[in-house]
N, C-alpha and C. Protein backbone atom coordinates (compact mmCIF):
# COMPACT_ATOMS: atom_id res chain seq x y z
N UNK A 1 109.59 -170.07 116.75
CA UNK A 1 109.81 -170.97 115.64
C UNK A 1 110.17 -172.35 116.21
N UNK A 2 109.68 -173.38 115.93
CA UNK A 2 109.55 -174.49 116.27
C UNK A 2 110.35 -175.33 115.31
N UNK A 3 111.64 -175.87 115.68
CA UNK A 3 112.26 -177.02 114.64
C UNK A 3 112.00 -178.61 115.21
N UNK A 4 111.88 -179.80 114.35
CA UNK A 4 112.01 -181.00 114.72
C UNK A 4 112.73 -181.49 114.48
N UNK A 5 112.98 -182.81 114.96
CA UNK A 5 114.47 -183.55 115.77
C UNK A 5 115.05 -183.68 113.78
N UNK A 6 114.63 -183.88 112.66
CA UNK A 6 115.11 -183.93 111.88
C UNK A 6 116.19 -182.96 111.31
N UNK A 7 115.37 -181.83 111.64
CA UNK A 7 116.21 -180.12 111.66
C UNK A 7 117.55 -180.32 112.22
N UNK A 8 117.05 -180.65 113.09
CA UNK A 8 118.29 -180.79 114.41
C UNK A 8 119.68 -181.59 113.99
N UNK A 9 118.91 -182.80 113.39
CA UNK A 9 119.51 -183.68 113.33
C UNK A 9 121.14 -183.55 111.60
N UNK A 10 119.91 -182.61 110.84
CA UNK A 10 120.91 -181.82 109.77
C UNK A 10 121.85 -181.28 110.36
N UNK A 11 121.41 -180.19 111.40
CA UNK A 11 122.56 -179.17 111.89
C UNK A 11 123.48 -179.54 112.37
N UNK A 12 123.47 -180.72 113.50
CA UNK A 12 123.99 -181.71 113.52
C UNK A 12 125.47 -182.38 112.71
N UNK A 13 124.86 -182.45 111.98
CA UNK A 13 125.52 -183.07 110.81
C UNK A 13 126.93 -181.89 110.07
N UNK A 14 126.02 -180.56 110.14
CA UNK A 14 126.87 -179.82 109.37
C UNK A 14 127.87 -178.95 110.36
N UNK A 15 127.46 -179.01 111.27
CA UNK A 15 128.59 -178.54 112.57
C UNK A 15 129.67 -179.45 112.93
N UNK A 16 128.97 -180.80 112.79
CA UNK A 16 130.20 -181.44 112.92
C UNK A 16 131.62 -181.63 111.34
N UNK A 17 131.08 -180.86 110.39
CA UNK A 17 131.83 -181.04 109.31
C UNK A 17 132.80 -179.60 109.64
N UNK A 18 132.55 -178.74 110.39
CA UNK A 18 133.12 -177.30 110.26
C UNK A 18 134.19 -177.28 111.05
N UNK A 19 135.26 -176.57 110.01
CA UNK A 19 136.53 -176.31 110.95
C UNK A 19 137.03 -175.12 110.81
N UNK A 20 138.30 -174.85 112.02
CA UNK A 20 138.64 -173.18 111.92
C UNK A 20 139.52 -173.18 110.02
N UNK A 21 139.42 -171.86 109.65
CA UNK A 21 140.22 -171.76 108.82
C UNK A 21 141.46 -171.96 109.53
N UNK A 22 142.94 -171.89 107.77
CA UNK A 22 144.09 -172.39 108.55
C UNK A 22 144.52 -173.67 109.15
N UNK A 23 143.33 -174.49 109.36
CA UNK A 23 143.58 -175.76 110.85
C UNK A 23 144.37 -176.74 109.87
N UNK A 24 145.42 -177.65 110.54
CA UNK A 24 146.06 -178.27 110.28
C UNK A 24 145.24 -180.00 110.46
N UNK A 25 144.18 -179.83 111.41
CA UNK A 25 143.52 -181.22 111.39
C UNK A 25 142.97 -180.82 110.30
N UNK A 26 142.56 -182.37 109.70
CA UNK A 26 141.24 -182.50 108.22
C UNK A 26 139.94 -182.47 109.31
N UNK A 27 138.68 -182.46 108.49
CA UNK A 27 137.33 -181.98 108.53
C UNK A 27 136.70 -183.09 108.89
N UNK A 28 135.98 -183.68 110.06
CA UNK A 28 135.50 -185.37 109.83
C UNK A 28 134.47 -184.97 109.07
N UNK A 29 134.35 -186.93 108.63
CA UNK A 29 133.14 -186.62 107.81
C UNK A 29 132.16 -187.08 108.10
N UNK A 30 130.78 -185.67 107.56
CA UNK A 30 129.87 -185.68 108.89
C UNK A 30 128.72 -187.10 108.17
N UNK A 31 127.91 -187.37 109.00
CA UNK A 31 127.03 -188.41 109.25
C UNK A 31 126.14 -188.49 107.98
N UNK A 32 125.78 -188.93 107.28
CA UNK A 32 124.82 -189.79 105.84
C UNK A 32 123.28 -189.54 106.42
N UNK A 33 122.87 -187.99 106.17
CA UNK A 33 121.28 -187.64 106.11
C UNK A 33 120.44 -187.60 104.96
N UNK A 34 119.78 -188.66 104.83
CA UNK A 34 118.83 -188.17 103.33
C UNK A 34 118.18 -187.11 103.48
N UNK A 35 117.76 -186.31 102.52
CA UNK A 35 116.87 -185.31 102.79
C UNK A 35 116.00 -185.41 101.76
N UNK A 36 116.17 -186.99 100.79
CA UNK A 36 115.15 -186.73 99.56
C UNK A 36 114.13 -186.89 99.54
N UNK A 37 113.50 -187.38 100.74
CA UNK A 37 111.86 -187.32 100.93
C UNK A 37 111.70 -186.45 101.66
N UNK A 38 112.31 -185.74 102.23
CA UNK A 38 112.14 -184.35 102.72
C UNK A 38 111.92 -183.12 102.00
N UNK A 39 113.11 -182.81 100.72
CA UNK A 39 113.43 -182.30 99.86
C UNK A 39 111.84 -182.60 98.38
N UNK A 40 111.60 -183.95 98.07
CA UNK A 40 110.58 -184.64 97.44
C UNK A 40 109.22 -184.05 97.32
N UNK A 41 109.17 -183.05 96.75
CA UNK A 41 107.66 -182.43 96.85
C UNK A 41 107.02 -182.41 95.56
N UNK A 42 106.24 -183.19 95.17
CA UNK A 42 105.13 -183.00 93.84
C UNK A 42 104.17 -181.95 93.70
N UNK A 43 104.59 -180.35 92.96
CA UNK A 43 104.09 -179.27 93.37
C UNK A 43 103.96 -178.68 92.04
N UNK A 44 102.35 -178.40 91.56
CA UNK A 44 102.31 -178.65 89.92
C UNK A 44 101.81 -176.91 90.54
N UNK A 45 102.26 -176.02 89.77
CA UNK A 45 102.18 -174.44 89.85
C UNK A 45 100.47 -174.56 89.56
N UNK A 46 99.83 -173.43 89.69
CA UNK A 46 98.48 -172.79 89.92
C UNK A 46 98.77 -171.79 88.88
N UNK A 47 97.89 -171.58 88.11
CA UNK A 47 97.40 -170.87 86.82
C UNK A 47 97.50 -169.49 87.05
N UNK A 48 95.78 -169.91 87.79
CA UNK A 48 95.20 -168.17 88.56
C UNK A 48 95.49 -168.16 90.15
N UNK A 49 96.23 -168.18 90.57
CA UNK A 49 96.19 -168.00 91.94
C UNK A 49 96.42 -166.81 92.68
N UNK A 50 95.05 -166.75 93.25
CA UNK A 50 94.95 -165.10 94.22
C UNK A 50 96.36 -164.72 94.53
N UNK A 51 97.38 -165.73 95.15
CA UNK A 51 97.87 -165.52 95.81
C UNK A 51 99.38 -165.24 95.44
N UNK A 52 99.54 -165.10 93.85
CA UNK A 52 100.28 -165.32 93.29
C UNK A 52 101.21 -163.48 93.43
N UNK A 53 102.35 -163.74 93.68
CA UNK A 53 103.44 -162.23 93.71
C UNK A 53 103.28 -161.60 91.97
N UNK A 54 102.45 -160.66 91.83
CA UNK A 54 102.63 -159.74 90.67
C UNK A 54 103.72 -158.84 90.90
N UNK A 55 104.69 -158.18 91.60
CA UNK A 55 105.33 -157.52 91.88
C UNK A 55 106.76 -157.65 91.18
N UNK A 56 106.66 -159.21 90.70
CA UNK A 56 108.25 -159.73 89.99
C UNK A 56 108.16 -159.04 88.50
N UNK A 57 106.98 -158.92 87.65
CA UNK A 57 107.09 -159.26 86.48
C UNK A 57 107.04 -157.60 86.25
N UNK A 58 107.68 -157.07 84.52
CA UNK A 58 108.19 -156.17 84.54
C UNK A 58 106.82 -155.38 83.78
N UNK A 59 106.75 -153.65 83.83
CA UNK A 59 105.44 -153.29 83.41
C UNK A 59 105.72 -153.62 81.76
N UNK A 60 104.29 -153.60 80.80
CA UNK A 60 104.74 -153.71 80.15
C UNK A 60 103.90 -152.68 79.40
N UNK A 61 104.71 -152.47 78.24
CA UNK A 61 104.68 -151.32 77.41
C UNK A 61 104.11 -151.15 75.98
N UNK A 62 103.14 -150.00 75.51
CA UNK A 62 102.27 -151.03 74.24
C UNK A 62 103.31 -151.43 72.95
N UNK A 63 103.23 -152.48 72.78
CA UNK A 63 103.82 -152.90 71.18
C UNK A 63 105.27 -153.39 71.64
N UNK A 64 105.68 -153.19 73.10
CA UNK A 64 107.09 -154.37 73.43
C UNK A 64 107.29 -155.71 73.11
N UNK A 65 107.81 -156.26 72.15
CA UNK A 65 107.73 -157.09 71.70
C UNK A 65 109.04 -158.16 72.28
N UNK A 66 110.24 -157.39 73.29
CA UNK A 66 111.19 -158.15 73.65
C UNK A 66 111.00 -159.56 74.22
N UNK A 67 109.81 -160.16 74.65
CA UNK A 67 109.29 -161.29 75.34
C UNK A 67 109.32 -162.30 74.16
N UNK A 68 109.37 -161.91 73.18
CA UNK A 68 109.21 -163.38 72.58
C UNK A 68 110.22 -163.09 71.24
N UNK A 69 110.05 -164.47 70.19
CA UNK A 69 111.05 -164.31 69.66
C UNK A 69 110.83 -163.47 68.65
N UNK A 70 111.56 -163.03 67.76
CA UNK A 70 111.89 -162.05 66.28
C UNK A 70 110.44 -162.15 65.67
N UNK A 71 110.12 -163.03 65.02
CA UNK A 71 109.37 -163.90 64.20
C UNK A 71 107.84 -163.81 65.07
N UNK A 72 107.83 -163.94 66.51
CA UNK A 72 106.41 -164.12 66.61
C UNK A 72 106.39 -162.63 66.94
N UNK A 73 107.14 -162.01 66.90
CA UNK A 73 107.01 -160.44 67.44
C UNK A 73 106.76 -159.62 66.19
N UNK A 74 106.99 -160.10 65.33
CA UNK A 74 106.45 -159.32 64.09
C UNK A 74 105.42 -159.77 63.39
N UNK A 75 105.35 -160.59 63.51
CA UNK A 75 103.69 -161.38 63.21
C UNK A 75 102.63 -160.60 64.12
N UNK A 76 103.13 -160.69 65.37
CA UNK A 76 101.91 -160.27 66.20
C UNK A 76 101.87 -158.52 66.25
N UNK A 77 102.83 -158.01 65.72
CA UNK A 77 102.70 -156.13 65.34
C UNK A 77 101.78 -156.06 64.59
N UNK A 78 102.24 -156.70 62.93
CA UNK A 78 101.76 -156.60 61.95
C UNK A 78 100.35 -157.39 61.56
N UNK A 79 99.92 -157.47 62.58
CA UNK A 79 98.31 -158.27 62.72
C UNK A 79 98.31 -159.53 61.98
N UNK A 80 99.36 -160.21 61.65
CA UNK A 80 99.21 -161.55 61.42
C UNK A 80 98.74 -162.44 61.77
N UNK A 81 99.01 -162.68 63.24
CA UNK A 81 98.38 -163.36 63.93
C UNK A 81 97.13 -164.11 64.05
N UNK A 82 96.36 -165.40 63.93
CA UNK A 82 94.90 -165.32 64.52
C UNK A 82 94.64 -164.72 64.88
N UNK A 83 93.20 -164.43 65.40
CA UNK A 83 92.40 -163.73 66.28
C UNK A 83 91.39 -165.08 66.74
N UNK A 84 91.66 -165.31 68.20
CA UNK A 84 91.16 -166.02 68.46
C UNK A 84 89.50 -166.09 69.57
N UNK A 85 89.43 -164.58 69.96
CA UNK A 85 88.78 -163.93 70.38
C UNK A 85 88.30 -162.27 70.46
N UNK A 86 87.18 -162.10 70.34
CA UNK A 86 87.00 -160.59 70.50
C UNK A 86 86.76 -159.95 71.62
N UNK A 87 86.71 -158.52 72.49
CA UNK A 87 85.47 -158.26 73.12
C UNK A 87 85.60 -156.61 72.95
N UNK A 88 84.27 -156.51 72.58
CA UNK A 88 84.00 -155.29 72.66
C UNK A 88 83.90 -154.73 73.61
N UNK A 89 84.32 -153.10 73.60
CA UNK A 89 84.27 -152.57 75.39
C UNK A 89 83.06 -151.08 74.87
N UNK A 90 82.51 -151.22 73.67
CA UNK A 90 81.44 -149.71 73.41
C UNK A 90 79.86 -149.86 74.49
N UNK A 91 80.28 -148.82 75.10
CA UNK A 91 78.81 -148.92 75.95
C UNK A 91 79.26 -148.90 77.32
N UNK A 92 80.67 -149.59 77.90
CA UNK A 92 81.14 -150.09 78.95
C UNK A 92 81.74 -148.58 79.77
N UNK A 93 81.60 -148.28 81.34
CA UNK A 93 82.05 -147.31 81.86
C UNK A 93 83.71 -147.84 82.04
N UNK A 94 84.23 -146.82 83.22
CA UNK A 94 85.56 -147.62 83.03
C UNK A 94 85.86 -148.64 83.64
N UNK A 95 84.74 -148.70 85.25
CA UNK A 95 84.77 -150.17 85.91
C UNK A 95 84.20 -151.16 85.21
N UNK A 96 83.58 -150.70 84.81
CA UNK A 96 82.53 -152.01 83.48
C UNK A 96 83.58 -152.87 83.18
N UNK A 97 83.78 -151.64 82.16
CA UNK A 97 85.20 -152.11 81.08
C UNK A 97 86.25 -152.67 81.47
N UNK A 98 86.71 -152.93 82.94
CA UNK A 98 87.43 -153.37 83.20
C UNK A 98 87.75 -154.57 84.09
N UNK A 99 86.25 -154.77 84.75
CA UNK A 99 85.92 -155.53 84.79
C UNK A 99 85.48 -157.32 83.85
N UNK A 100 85.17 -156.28 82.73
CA UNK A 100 84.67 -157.32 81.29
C UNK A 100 85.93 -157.36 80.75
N UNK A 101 87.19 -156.80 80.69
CA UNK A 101 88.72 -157.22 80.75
C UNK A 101 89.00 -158.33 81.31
N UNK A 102 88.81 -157.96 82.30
CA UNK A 102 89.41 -158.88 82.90
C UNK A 102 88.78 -160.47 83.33
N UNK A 103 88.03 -160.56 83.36
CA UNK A 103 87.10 -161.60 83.17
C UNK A 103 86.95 -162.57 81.77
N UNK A 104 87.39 -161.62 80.56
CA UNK A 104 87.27 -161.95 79.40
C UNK A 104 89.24 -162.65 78.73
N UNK A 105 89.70 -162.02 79.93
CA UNK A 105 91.45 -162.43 79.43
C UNK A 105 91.74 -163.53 80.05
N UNK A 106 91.02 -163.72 81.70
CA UNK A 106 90.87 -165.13 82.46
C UNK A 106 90.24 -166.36 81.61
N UNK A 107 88.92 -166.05 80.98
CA UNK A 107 88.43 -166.79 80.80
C UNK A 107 89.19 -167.49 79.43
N UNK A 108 89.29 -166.68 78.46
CA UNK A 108 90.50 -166.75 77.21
C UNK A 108 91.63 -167.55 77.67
N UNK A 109 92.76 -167.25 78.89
CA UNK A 109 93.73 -167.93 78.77
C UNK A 109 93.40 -169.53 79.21
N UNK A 110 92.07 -169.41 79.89
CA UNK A 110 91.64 -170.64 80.76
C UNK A 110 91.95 -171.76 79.25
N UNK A 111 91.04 -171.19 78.22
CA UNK A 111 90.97 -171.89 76.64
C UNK A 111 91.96 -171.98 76.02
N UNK A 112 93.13 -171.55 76.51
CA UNK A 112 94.78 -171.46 75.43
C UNK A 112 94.28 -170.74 74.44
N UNK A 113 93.69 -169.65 74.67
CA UNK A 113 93.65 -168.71 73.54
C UNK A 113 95.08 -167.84 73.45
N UNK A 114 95.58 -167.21 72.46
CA UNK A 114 96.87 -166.99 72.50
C UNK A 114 96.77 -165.62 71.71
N UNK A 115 95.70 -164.89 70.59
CA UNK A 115 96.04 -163.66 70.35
C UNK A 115 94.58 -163.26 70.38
N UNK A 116 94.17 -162.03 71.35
CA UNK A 116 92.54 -161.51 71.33
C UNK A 116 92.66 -160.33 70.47
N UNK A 117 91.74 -160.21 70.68
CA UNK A 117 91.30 -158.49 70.23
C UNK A 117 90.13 -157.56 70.78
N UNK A 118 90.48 -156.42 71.45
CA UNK A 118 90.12 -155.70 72.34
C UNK A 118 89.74 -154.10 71.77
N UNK A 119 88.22 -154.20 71.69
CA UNK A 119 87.90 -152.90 71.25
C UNK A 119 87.77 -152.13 71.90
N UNK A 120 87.96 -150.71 72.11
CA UNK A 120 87.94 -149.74 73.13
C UNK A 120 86.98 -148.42 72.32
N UNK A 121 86.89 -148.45 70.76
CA UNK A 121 86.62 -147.22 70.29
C UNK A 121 88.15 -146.29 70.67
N UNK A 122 87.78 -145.24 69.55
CA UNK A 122 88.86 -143.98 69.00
C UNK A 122 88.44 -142.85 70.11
N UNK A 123 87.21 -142.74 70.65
CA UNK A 123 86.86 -141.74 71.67
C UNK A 123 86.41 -141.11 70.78
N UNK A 124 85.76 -139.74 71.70
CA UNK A 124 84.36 -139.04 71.05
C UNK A 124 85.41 -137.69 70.37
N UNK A 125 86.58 -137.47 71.28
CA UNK A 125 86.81 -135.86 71.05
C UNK A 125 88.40 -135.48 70.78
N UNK A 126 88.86 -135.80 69.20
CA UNK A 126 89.91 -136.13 69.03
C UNK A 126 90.30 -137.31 68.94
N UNK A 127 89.77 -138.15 69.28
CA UNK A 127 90.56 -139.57 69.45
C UNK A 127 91.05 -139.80 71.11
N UNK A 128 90.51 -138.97 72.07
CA UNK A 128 91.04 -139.12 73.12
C UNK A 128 90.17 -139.93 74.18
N UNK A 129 90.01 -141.08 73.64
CA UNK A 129 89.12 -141.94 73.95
C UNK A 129 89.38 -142.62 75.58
N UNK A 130 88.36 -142.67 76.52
CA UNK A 130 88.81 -142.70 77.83
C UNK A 130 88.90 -144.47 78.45
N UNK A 131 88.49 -144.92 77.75
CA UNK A 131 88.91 -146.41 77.76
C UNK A 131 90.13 -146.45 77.24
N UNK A 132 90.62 -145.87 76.13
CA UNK A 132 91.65 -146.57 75.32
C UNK A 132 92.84 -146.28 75.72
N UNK A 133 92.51 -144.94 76.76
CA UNK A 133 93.53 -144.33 77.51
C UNK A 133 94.05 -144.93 78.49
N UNK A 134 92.91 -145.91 79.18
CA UNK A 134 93.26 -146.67 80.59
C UNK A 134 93.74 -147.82 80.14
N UNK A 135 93.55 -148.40 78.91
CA UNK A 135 94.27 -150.23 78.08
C UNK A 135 95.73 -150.07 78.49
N UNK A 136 96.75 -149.25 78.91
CA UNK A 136 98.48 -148.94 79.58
C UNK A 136 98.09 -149.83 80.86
N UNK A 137 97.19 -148.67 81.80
CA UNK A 137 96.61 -148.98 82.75
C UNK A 137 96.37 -150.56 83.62
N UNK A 138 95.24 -150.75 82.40
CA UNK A 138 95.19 -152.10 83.06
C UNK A 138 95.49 -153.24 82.29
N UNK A 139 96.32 -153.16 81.46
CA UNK A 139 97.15 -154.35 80.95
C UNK A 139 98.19 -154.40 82.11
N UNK A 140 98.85 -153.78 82.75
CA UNK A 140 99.86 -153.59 84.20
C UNK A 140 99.69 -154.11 85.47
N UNK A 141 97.64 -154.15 85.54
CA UNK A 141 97.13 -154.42 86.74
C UNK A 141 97.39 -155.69 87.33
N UNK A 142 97.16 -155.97 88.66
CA UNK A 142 97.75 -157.35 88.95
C UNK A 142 96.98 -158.48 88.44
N UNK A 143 95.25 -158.19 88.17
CA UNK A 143 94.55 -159.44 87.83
C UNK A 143 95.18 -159.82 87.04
N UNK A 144 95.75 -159.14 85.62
CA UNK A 144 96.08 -159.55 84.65
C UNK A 144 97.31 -159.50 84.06
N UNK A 145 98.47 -158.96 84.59
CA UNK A 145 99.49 -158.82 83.73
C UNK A 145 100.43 -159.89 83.79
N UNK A 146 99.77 -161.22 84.78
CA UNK A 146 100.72 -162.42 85.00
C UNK A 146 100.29 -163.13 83.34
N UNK A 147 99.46 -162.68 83.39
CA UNK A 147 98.75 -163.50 81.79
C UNK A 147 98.90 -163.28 80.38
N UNK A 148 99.30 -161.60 80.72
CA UNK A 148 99.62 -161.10 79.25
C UNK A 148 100.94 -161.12 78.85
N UNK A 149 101.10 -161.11 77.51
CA UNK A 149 102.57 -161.41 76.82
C UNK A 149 102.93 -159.93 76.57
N UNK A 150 102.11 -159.40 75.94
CA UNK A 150 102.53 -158.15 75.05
C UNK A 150 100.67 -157.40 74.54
N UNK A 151 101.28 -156.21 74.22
CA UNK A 151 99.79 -155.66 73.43
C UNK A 151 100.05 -154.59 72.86
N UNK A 152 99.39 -154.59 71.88
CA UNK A 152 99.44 -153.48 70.65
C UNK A 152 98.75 -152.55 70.21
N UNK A 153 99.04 -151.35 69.11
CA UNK A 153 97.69 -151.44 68.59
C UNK A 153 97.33 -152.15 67.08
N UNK A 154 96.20 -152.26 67.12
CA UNK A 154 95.45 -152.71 65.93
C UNK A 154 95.75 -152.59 64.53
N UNK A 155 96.04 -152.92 63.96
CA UNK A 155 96.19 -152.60 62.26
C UNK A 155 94.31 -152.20 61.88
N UNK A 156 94.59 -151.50 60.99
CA UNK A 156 93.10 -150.40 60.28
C UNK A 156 91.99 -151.78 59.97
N UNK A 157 92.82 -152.89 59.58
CA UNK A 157 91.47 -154.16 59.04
C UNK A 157 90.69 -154.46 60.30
N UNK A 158 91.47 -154.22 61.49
CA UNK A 158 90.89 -154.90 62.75
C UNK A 158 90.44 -153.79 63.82
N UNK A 159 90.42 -152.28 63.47
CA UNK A 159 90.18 -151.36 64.00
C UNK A 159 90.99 -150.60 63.96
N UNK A 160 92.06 -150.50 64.10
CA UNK A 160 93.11 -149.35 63.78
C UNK A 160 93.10 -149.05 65.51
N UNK A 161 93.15 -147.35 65.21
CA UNK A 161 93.37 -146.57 66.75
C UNK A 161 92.72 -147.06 67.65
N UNK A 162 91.29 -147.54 67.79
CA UNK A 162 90.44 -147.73 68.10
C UNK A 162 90.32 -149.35 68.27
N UNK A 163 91.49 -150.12 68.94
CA UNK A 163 91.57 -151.23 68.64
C UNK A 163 92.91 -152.12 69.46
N UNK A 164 92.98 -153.13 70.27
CA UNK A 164 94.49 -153.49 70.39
C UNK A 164 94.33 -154.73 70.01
N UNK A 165 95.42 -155.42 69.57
CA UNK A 165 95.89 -156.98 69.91
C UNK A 165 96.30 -157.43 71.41
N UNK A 166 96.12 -158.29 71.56
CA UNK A 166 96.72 -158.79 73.36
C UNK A 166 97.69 -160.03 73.13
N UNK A 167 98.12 -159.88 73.09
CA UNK A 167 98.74 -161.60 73.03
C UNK A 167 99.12 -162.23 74.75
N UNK A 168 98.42 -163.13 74.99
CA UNK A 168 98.56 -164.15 76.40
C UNK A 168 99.69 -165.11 76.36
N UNK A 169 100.40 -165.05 77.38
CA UNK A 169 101.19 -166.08 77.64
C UNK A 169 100.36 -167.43 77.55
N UNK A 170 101.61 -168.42 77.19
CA UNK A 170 101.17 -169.81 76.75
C UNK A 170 101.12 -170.40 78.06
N UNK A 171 99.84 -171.17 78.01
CA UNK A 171 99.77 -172.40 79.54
C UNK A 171 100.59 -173.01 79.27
N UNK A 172 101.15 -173.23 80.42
CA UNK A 172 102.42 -174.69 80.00
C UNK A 172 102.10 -175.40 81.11
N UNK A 173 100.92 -175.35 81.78
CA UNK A 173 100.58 -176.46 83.00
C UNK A 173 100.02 -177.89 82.62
């Protein structure tokens, strides 16, 4: 690890301020280092970035509504909400489908879209539909869960079982 004379020149500074506990001498006072053009960085955050830590944010769970406030959390249960986008997933395998997820939630938040709607179908046998099973899945995944707010299911006008809301976090860049 490589420091320069500026480094130095801090440490410097703060060694000479340090004294034993107890001590009866006072502390001199150490030397006048700016550090505000050091410190000074114009650093506007990245949207989508590969490189971004998914590991902080918490899983999330269908119809958790604790992320936002009272009011938009019951709007967005009770299908109030716009719908500001669709995509159908009938026809799609599960990489398809998840692929066209995810591509389709990027491209959406790119637009400040703020509530989609995501068809999966009810499934063929029971309702045990194998897309709709994996929507836990990959609403969690890392492409996407920096993006999503919350997700639901559907009220019957907009598909019912066979159906979620997504709601995306707001750009604030």
């Amino acid at each position: 690890m490589t420091t320069d004379n500026s480094d130095l020149d801090l440490w410097k500074a703060v060694t000479q301020t340090v004294r034993p506990l107890k001590s009866k001498t006072p502390a001199q006072k150490a030397e006048h280092i700016s550090l505000r053009k050091k410190l000074t960085v114009d650093v506007k955050p990245v949207r989508h970035s590969p490189n971004l830590d998914y590991s902080i944010t918490d899983p999330l769970k269908e119809g958790d509504i604790h992320a936002m406030d009272k009011k938009t959390g019951q709007r967005f249960k009770n299908g109030e909400m716009p719908i500001d986008a669709v995509l159908d997933l009938h026809g799609h395998t599960l990489e398809s489908g998840f692929q066209a997820l995810v591509g389709f939630i990027h491209q959406q938040s790119k637009k400040n879209a703020r509530c989609l709607l995501l068809i999966t179908g009810k499934g063929g046998f029971l309702g045990r539909g194998v897309l709709k099973a994996e929507v836990p899945v990959w609403m969690n995944s890392a492409e996407i869960r920096s993006l999503v707010l919350s997700y639901t299911l559907a009220k019957p006008k907009d598909g019912g079982d066979g159906a979620f809301y997504i709601l995306l976090k707001r750009n604030r860049s």
